[in-house]
C-alpha atoms as a PDB file:
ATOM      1  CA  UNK A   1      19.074  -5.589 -16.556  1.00  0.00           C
ATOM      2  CA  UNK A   2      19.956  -7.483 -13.191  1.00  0.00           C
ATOM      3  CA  UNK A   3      18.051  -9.292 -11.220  1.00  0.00           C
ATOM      4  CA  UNK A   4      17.108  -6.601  -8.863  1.00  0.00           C
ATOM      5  CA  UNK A   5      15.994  -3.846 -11.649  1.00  0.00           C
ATOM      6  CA  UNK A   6      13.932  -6.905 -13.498  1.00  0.00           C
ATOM      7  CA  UNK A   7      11.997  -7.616  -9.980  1.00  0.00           C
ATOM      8  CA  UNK A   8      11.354  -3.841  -8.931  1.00  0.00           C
ATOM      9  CA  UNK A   9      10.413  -3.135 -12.856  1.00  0.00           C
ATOM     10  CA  UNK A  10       8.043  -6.509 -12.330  1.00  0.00           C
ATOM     11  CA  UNK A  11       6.259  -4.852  -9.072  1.00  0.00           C
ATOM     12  CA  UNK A  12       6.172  -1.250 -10.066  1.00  0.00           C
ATOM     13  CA  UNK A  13       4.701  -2.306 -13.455  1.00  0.00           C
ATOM     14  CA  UNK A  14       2.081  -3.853 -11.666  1.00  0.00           C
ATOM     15  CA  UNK A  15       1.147  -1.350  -8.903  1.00  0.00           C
ATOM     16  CA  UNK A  16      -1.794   0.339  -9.753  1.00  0.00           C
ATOM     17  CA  UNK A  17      -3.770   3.353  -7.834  1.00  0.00           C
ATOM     18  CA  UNK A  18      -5.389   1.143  -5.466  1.00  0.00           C
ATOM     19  CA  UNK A  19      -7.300  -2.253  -4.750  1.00  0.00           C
ATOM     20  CA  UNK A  20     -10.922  -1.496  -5.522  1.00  0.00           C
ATOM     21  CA  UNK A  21     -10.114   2.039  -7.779  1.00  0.00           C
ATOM     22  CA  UNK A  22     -13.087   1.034 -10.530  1.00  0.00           C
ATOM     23  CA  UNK A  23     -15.658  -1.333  -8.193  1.00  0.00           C
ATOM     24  CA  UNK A  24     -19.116  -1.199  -9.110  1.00  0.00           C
ATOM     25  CA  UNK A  25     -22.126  -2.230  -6.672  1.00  0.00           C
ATOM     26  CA  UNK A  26     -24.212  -5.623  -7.761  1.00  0.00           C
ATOM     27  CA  UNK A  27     -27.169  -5.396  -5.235  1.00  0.00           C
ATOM     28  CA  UNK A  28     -29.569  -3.191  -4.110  1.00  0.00           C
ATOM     29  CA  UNK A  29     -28.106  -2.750  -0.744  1.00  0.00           C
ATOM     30  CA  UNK A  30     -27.148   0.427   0.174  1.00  0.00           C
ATOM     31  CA  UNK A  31     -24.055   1.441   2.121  1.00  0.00           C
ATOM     32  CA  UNK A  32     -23.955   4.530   4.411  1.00  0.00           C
ATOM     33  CA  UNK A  33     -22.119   7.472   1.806  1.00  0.00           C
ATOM     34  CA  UNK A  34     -19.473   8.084   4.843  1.00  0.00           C
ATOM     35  CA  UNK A  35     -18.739   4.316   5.369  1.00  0.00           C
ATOM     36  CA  UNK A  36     -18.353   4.141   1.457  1.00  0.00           C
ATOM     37  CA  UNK A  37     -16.492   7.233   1.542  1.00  0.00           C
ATOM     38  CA  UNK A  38     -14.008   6.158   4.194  1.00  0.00           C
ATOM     39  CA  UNK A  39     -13.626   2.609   2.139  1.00  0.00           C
ATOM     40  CA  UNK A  40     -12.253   4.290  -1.178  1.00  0.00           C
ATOM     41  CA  UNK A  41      -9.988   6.608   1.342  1.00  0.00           C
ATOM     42  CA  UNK A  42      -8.374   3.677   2.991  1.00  0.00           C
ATOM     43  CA  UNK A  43      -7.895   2.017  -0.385  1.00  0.00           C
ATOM     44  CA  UNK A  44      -6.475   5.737  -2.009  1.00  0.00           C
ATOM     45  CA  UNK A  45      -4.164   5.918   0.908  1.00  0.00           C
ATOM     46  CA  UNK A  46      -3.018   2.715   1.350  1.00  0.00           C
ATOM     47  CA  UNK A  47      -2.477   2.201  -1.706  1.00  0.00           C
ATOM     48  CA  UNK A  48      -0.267   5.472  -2.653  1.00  0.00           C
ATOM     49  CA  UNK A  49       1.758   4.715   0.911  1.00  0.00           C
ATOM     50  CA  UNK A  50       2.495   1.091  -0.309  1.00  0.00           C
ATOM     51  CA  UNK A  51       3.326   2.868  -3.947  1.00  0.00           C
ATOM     52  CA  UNK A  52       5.875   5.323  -2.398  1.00  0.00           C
ATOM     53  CA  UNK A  53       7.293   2.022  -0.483  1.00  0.00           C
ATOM     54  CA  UNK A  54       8.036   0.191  -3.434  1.00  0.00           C
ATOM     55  CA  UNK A  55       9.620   3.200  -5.917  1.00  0.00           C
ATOM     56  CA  UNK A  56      12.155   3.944  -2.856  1.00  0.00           C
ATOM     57  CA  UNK A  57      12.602   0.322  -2.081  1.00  0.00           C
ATOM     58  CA  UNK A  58      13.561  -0.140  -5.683  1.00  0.00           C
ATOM     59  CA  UNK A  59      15.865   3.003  -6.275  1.00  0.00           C
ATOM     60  CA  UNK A  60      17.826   2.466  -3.112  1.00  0.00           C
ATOM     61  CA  UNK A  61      19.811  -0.507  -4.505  1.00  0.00           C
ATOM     62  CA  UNK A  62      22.309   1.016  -6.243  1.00  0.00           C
ATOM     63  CA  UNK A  63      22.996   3.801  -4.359  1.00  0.00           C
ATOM     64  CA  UNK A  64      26.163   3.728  -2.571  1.00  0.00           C
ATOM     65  CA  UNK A  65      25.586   3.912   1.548  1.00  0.00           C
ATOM     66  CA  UNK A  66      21.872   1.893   0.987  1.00  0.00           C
ATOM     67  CA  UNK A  67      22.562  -0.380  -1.566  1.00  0.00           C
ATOM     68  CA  UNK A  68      25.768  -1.850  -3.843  1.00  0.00           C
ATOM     69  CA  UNK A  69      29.047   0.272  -2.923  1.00  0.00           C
ATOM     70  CA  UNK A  70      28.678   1.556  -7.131  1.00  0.00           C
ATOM     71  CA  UNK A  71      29.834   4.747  -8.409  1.00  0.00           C
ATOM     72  CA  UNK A  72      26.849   5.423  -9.972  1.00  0.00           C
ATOM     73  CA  UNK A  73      23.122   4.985  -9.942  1.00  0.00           C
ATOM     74  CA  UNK A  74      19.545   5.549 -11.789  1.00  0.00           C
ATOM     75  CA  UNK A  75      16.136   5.865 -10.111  1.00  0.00           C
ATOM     76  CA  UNK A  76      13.678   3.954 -11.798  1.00  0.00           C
ATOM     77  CA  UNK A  77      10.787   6.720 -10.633  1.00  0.00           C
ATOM     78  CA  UNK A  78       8.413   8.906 -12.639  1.00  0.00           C
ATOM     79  CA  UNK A  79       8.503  12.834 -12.391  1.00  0.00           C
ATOM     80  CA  UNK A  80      11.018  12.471  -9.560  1.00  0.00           C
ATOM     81  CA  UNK A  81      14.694  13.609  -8.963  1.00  0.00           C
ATOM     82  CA  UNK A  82      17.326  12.811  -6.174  1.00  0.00           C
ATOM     83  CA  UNK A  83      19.155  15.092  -3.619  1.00  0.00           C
ATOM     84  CA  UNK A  84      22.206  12.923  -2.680  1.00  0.00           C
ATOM     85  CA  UNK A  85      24.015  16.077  -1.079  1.00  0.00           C
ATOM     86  CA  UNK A  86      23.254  14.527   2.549  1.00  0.00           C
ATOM     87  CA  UNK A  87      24.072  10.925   1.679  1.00  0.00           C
ATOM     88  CA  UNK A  88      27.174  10.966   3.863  1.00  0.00           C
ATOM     89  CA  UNK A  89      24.516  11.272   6.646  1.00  0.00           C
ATOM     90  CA  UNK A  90      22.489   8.489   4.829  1.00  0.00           C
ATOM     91  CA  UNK A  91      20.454  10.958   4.392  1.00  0.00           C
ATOM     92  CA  UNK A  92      18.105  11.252   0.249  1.00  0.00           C
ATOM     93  CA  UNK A  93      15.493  13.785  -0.666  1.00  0.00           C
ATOM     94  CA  UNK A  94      12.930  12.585  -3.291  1.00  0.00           C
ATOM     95  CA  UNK A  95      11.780  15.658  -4.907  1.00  0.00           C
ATOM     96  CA  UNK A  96       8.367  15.024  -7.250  1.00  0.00           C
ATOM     97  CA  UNK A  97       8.084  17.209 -10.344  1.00  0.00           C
ATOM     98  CA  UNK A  98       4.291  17.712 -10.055  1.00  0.00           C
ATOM     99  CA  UNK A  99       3.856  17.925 -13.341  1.00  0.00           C
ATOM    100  CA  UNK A 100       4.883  14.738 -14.620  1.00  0.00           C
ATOM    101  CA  UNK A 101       1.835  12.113 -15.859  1.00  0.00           C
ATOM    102  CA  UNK A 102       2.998   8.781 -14.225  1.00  0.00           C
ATOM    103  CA  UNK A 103       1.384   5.246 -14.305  1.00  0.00           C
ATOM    104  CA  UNK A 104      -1.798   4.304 -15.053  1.00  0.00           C
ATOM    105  CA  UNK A 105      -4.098   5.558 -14.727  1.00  0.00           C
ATOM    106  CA  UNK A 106      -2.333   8.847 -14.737  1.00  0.00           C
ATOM    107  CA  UNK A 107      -1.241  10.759 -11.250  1.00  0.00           C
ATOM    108  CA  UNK A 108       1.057  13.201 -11.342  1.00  0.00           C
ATOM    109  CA  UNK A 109       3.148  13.492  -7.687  1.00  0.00           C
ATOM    110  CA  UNK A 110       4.782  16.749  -5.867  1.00  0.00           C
ATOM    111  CA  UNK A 111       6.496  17.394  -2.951  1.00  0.00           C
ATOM    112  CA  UNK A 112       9.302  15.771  -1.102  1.00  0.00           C
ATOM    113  CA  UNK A 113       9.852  12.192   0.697  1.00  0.00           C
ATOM    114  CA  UNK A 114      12.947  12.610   2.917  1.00  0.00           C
ATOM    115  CA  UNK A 115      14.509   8.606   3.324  1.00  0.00           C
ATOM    116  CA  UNK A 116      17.277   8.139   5.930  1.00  0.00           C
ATOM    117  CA  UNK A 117      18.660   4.904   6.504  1.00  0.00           C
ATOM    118  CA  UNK A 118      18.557   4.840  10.819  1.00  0.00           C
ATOM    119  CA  UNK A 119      19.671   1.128  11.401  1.00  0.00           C
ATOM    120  CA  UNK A 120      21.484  -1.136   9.023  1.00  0.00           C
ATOM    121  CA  UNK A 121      24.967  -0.011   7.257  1.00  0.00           C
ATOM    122  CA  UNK A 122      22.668  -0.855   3.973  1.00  0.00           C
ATOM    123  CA  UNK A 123      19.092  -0.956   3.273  1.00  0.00           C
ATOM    124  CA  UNK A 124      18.916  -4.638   2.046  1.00  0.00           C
ATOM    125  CA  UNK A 125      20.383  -5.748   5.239  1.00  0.00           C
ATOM    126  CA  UNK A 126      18.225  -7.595   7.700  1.00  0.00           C
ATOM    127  CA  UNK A 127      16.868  -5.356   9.995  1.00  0.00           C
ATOM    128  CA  UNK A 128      17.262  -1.853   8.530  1.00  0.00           C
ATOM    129  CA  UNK A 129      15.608   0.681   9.075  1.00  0.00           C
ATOM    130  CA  UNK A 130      14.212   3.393   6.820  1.00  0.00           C
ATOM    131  CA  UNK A 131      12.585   6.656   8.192  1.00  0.00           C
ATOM    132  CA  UNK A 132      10.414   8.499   5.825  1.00  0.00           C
ATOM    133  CA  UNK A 133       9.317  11.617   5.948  1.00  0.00           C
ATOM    134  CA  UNK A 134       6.365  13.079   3.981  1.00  0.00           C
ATOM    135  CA  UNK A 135       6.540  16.792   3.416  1.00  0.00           C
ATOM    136  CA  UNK A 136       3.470  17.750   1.129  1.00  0.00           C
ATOM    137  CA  UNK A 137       3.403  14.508  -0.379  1.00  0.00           C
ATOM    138  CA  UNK A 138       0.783  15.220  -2.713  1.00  0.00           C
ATOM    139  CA  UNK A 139      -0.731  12.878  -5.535  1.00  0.00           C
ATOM    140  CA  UNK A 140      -3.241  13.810  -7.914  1.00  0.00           C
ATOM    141  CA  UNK A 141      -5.551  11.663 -10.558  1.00  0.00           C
ATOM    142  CA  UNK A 142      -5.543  13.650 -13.704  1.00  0.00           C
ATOM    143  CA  UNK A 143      -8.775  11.484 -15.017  1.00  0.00           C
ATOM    144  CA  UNK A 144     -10.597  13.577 -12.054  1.00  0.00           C
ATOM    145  CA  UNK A 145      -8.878  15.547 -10.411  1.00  0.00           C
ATOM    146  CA  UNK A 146      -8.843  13.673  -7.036  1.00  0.00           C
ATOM    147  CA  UNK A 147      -5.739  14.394  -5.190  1.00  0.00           C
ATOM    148  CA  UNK A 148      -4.538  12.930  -1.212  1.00  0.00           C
ATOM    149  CA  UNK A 149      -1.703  14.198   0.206  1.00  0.00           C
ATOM    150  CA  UNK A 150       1.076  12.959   3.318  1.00  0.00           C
ATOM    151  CA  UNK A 151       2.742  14.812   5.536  1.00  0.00           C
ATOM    152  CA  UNK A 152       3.918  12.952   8.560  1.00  0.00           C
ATOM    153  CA  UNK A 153       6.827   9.972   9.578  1.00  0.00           C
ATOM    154  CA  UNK A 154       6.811   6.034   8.762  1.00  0.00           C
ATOM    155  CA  UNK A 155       9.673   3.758   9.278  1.00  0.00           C
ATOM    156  CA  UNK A 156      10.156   0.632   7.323  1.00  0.00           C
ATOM    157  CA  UNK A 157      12.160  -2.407   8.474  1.00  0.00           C
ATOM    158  CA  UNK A 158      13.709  -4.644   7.027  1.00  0.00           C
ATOM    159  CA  UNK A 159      13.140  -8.364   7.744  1.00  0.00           C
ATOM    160  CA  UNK A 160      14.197 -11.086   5.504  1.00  0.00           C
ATOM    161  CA  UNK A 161      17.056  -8.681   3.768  1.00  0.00           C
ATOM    162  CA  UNK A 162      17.019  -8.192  -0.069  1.00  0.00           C
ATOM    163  CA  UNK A 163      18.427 -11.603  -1.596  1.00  0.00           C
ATOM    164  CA  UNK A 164      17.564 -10.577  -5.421  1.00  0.00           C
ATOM    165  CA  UNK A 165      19.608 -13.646  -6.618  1.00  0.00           C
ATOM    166  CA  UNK A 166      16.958 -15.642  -4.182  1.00  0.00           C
ATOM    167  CA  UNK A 167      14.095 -13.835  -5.139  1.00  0.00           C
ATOM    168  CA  UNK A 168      14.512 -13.963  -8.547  1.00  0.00           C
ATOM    169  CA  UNK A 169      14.752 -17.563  -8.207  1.00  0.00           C
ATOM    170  CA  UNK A 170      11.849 -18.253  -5.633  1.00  0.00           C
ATOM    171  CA  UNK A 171      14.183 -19.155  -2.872  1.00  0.00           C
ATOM    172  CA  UNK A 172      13.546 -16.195  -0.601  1.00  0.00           C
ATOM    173  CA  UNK A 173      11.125 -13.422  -0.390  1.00  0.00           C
ATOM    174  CA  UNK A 174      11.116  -9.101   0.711  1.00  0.00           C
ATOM    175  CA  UNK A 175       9.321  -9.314   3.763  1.00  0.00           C
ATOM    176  CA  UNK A 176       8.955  -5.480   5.558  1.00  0.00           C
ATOM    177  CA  UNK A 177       6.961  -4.047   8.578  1.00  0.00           C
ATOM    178  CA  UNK A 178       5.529  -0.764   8.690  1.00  0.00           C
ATOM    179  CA  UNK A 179       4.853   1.607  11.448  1.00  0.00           C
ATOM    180  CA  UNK A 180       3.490   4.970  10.409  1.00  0.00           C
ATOM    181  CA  UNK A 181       2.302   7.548  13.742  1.00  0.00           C
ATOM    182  CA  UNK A 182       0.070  10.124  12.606  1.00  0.00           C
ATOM    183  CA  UNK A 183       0.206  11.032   9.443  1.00  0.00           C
ATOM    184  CA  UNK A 184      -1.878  13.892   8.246  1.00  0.00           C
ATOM    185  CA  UNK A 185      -3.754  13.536   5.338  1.00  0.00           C
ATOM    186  CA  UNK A 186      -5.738  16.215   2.966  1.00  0.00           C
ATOM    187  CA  UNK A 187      -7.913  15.233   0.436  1.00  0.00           C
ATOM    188  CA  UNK A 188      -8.863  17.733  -2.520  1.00  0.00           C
ATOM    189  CA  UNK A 189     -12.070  18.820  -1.047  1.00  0.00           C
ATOM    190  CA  UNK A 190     -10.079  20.277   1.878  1.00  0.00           C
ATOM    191  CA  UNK A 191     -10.706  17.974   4.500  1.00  0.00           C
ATOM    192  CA  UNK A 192      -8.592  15.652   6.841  1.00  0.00           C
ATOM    193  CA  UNK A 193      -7.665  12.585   8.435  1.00  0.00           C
ATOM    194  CA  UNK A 194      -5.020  11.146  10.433  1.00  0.00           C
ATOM    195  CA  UNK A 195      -3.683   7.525   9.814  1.00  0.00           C
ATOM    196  CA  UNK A 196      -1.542   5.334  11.948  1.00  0.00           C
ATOM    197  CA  UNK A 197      -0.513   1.689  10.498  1.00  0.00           C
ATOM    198  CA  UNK A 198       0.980  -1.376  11.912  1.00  0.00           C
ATOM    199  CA  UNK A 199       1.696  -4.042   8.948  1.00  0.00           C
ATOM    200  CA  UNK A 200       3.652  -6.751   7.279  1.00  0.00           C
ATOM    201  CA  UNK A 201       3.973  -7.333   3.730  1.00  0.00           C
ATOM    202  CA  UNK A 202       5.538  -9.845   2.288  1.00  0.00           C
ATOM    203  CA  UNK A 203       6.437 -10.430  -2.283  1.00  0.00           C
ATOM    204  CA  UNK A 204       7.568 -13.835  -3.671  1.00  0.00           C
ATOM    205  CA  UNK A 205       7.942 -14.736  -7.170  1.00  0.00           C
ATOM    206  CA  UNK A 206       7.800 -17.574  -9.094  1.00  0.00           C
ATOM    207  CA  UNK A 207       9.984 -18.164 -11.918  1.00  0.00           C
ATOM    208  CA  UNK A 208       8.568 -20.743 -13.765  1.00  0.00           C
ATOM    209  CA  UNK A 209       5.163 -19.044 -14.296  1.00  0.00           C
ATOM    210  CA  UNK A 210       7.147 -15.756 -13.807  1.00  0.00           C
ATOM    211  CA  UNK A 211       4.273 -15.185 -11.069  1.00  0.00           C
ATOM    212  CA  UNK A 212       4.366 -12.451  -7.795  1.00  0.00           C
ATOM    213  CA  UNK A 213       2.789 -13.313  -5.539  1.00  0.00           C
ATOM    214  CA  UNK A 214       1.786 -10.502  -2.472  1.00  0.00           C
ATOM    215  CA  UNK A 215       0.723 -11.073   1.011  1.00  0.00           C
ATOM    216  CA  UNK A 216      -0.025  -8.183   4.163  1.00  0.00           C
ATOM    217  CA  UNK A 217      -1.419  -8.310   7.165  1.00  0.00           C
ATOM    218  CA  UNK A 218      -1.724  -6.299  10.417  1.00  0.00           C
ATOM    219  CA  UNK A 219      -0.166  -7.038  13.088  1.00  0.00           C
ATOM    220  CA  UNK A 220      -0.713  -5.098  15.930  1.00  0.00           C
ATOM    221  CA  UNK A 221      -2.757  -4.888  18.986  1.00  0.00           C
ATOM    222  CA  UNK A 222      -5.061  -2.117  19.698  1.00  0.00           C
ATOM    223  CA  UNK A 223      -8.675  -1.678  20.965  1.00  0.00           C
ATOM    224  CA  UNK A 224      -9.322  -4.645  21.973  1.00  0.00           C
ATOM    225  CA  UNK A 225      -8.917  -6.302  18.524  1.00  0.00           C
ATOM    226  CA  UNK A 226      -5.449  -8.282  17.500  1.00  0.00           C
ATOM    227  CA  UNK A 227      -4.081  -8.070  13.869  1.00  0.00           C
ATOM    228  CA  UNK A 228      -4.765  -4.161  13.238  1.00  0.00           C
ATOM    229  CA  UNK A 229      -3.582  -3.095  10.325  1.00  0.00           C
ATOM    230  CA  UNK A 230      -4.375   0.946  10.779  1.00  0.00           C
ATOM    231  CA  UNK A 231      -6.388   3.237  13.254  1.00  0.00           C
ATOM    232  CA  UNK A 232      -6.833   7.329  13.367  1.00  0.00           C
ATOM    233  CA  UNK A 233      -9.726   9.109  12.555  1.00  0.00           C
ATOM    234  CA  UNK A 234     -11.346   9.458   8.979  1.00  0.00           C
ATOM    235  CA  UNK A 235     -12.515  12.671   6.880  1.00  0.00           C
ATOM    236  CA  UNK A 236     -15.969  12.278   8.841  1.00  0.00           C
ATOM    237  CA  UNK A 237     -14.463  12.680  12.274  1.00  0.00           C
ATOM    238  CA  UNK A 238     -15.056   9.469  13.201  1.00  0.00           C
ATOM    239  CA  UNK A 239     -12.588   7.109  14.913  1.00  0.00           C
ATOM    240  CA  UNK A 240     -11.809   3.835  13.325  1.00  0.00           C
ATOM    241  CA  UNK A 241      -9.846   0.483  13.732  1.00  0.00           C
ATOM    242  CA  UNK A 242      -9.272  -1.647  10.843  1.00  0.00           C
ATOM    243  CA  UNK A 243      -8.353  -4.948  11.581  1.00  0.00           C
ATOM    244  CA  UNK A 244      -7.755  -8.330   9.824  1.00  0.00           C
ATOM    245  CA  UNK A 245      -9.678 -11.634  10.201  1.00  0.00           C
ATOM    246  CA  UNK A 246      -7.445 -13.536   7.537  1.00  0.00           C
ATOM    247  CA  UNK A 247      -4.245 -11.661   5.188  1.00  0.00           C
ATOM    248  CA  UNK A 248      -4.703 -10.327   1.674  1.00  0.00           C
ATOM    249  CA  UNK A 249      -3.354 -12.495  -0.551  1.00  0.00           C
ATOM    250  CA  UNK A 250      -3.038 -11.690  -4.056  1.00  0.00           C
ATOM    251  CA  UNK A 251      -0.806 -12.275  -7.300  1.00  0.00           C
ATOM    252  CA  UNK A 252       0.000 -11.066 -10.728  1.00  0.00           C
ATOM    253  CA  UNK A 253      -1.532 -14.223 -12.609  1.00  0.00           C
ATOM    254  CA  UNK A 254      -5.192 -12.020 -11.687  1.00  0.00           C
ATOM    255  CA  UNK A 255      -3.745  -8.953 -10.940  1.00  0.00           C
ATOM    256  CA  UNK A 256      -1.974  -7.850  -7.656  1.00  0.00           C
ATOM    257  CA  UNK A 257      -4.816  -5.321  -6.742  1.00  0.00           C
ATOM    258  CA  UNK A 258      -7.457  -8.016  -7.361  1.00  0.00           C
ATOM    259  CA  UNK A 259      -7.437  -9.993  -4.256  1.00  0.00           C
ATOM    260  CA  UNK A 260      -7.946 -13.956  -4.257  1.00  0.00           C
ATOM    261  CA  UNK A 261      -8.115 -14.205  -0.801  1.00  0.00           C
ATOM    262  CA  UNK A 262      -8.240 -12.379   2.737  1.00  0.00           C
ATOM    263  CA  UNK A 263     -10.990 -10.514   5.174  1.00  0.00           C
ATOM    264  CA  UNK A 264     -10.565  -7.231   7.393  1.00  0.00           C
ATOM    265  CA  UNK A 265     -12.684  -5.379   9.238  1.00  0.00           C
ATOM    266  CA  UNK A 266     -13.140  -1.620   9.367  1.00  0.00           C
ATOM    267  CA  UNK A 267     -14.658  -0.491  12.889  1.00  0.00           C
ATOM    268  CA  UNK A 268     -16.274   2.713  13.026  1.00  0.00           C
ATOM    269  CA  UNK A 269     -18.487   4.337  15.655  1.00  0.00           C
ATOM    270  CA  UNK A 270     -21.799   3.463  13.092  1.00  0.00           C
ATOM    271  CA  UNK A 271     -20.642  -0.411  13.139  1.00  0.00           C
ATOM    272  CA  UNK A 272     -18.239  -3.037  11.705  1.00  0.00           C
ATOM    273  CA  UNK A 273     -17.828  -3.225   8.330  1.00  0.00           C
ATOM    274  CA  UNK A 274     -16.184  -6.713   7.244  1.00  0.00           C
ATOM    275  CA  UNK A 275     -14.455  -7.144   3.505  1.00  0.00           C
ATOM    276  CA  UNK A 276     -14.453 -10.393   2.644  1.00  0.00           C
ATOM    277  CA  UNK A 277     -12.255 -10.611  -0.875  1.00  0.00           C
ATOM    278  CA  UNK A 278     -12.028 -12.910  -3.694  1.00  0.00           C
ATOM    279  CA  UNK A 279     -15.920 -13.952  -3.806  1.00  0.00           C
ATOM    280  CA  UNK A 280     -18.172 -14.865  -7.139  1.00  0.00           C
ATOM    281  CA  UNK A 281     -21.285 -13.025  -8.012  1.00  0.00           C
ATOM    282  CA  UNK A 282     -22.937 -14.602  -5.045  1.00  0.00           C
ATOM    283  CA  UNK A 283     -20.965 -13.541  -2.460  1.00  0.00           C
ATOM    284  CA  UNK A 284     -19.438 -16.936  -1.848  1.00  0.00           C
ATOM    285  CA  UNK A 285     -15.541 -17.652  -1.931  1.00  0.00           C
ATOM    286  CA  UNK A 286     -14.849 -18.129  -5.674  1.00  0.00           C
ATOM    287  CA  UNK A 287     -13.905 -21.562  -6.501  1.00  0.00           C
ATOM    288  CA  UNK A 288     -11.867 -20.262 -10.184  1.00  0.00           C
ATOM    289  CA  UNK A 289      -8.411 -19.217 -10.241  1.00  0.00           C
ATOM    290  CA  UNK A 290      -9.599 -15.341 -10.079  1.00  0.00           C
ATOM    291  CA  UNK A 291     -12.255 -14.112  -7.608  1.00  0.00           C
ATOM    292  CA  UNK A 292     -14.974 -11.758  -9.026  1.00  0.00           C
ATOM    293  CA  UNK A 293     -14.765  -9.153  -6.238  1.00  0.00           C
ATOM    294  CA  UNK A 294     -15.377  -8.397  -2.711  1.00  0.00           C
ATOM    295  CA  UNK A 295     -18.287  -8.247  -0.608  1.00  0.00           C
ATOM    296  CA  UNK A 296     -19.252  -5.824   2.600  1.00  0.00           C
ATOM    297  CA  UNK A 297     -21.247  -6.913   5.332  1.00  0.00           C
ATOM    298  CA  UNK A 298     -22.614  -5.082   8.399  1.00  0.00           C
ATOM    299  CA  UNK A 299     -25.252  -4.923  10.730  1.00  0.00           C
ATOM    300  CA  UNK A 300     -27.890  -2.168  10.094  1.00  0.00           C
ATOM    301  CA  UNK A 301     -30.123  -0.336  12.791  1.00  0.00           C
ATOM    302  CA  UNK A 302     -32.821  -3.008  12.946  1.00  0.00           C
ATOM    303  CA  UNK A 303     -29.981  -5.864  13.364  1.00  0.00           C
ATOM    304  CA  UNK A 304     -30.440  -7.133  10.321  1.00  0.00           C
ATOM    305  CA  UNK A 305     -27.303  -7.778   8.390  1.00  0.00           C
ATOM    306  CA  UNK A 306     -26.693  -6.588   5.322  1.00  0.00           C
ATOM    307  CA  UNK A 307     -24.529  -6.942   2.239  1.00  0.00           C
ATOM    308  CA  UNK A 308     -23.305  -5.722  -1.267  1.00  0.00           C
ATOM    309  CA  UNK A 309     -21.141  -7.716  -3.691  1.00  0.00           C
ATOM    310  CA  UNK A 310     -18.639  -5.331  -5.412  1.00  0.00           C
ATOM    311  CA  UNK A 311     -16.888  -6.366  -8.603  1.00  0.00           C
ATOM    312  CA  UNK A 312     -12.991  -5.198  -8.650  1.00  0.00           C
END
């Protein structure tokens, strides 16, 4: 295996169906059942679009026109085959099976994610571009049923290049930026949402702890607030910003979707809602290697604020 398969095998291994899929509630305090609702939807979607990222990101490298100039090439993606008859144009369609059980815990995946390379003679170079398309993206959880799906554009650019040798090595890191402009999302009880994203995300790895390590952030500035990550309008009807006080840091040592660090802030119409991650039992920045969980904190009707400790 070379050094690129073994890191993209590393990452998708460890991508999971979102950061806080199985948190429980610690407190008495209760959260408003939209505001709770639109927390697990942000997680879901981010989540599956950072998912998508990485399985394209990984089976673009050796595919001649947006990786090596090879011959041949595999696709290290579940339930998923390859149209290459527009790759002249730089042009892939990634058609999902639907029917396929992939990762864990299981999803199964349909429709199509069209991939053109629009800047850059490859993908690994710095500063390509790739445009996605979502048409009927659709994922659903087979332990319940639950089911989000993406139709819509994102681009992702390229900003460090892929050095694998470097990477592998700790030397140099895969550092992208997102921009995503309404994307339309359906969720299995029939209603919608539309989601717009501004980030950076950045992957290092250690070698001699064999360690990845995974950093994002918004960057963006929109409605008065700096560092947005993502903005649209949720299943409720509400608008929202979602912003970041510090980045997300987290690493494979405690699990990549278990957070040691970072805080954001989701701002809907009812209030600000601020997710401070990594914390103990009490709420308070964990002082071990491995935080407990997160905690939310807003301001309720009387002014009083309020909080609930959530384990991961």
């Amino acid at each position: 295996m070379n050094k690129q398969k073994f890191a993209f095998a590393l990452i998708l291994g460890l991508s999971v169906a979102g950061i806080f899929s199985s948190c429980k509630k610690d407190k008495n305090e209760k959260l408003d059942p939209q505001v709770e609702q639109f927390n697990t939807d942000a997680n879901y979607y981010k989540a599956e679009s950072d998912r998508a990222d990485q399985d394209i990101n990984g089976a673009l490298g050796d595919i001649p026109a947006f990786g090596k100039a090879e011959q041949t090439y595999s696709s290290p993606m579940c339930g998923v085959t390859i149209d290459s008859s527009q790759i002249a144009q730089k042009i892939l369609l990634f058609n999902f099976d639907g029917v396929t059980p992939c990762f864990s815990p299981s999803c199964t995946r349909s429709g199509q994610i069209k991939v053109e390379l629009t800047a850059g003679n490859l993908w690994s170079d710095v500063g390509a571009v790739l445009t996605l398309t979502y048409i009927d993206y659709k994922i659903v959880r087979m332990s319940d049923n639950k089911s989000i799906k993406f139709n819509g554009v994102k681009t992702l650019k390229n900003l460090n290049g892929n050095n694998w040798i470097g990477f592998y090595f700790g030397t140099s890191t895969l550092k992208y930026r997102e921009r995503a402009f309404n994307i339309n999302v359906v969720f299995d009880d029939g209603s919608t949402s539309v989601w717009n994203s501004a980030r950076t995300t950045e992957w290092s790895y250690t070698l001699t702890d064999t360690k990845l390590t995974f950093t994002a952030v918004g960057d963006t500035s929109l409605n008065g607030f700096t560092t947005v990550d993502s903005w649209g309008v949720n299943r409720y009807g509400m608008d929202f910003t979602t912003y970041y006080n510090t980045p997300i840091l987290s690493n494979t040592y405690c699990g990549l979707w278990r957070p040691n660090s970072g805080e954001l802030v989701h701002h809907l119409s009812v209030g600000d809602f601020t997710l401070t991650l990594g914390v103990d039992q009490q709420g308070n920045a964990s002082t071990l290697l491995c935080g407990y969980g997160y905690k939310v904190s807003w301001t309720d009707s009387n002014g009083n604020v309020s909080s609930v400790i959530l384990s991961y």
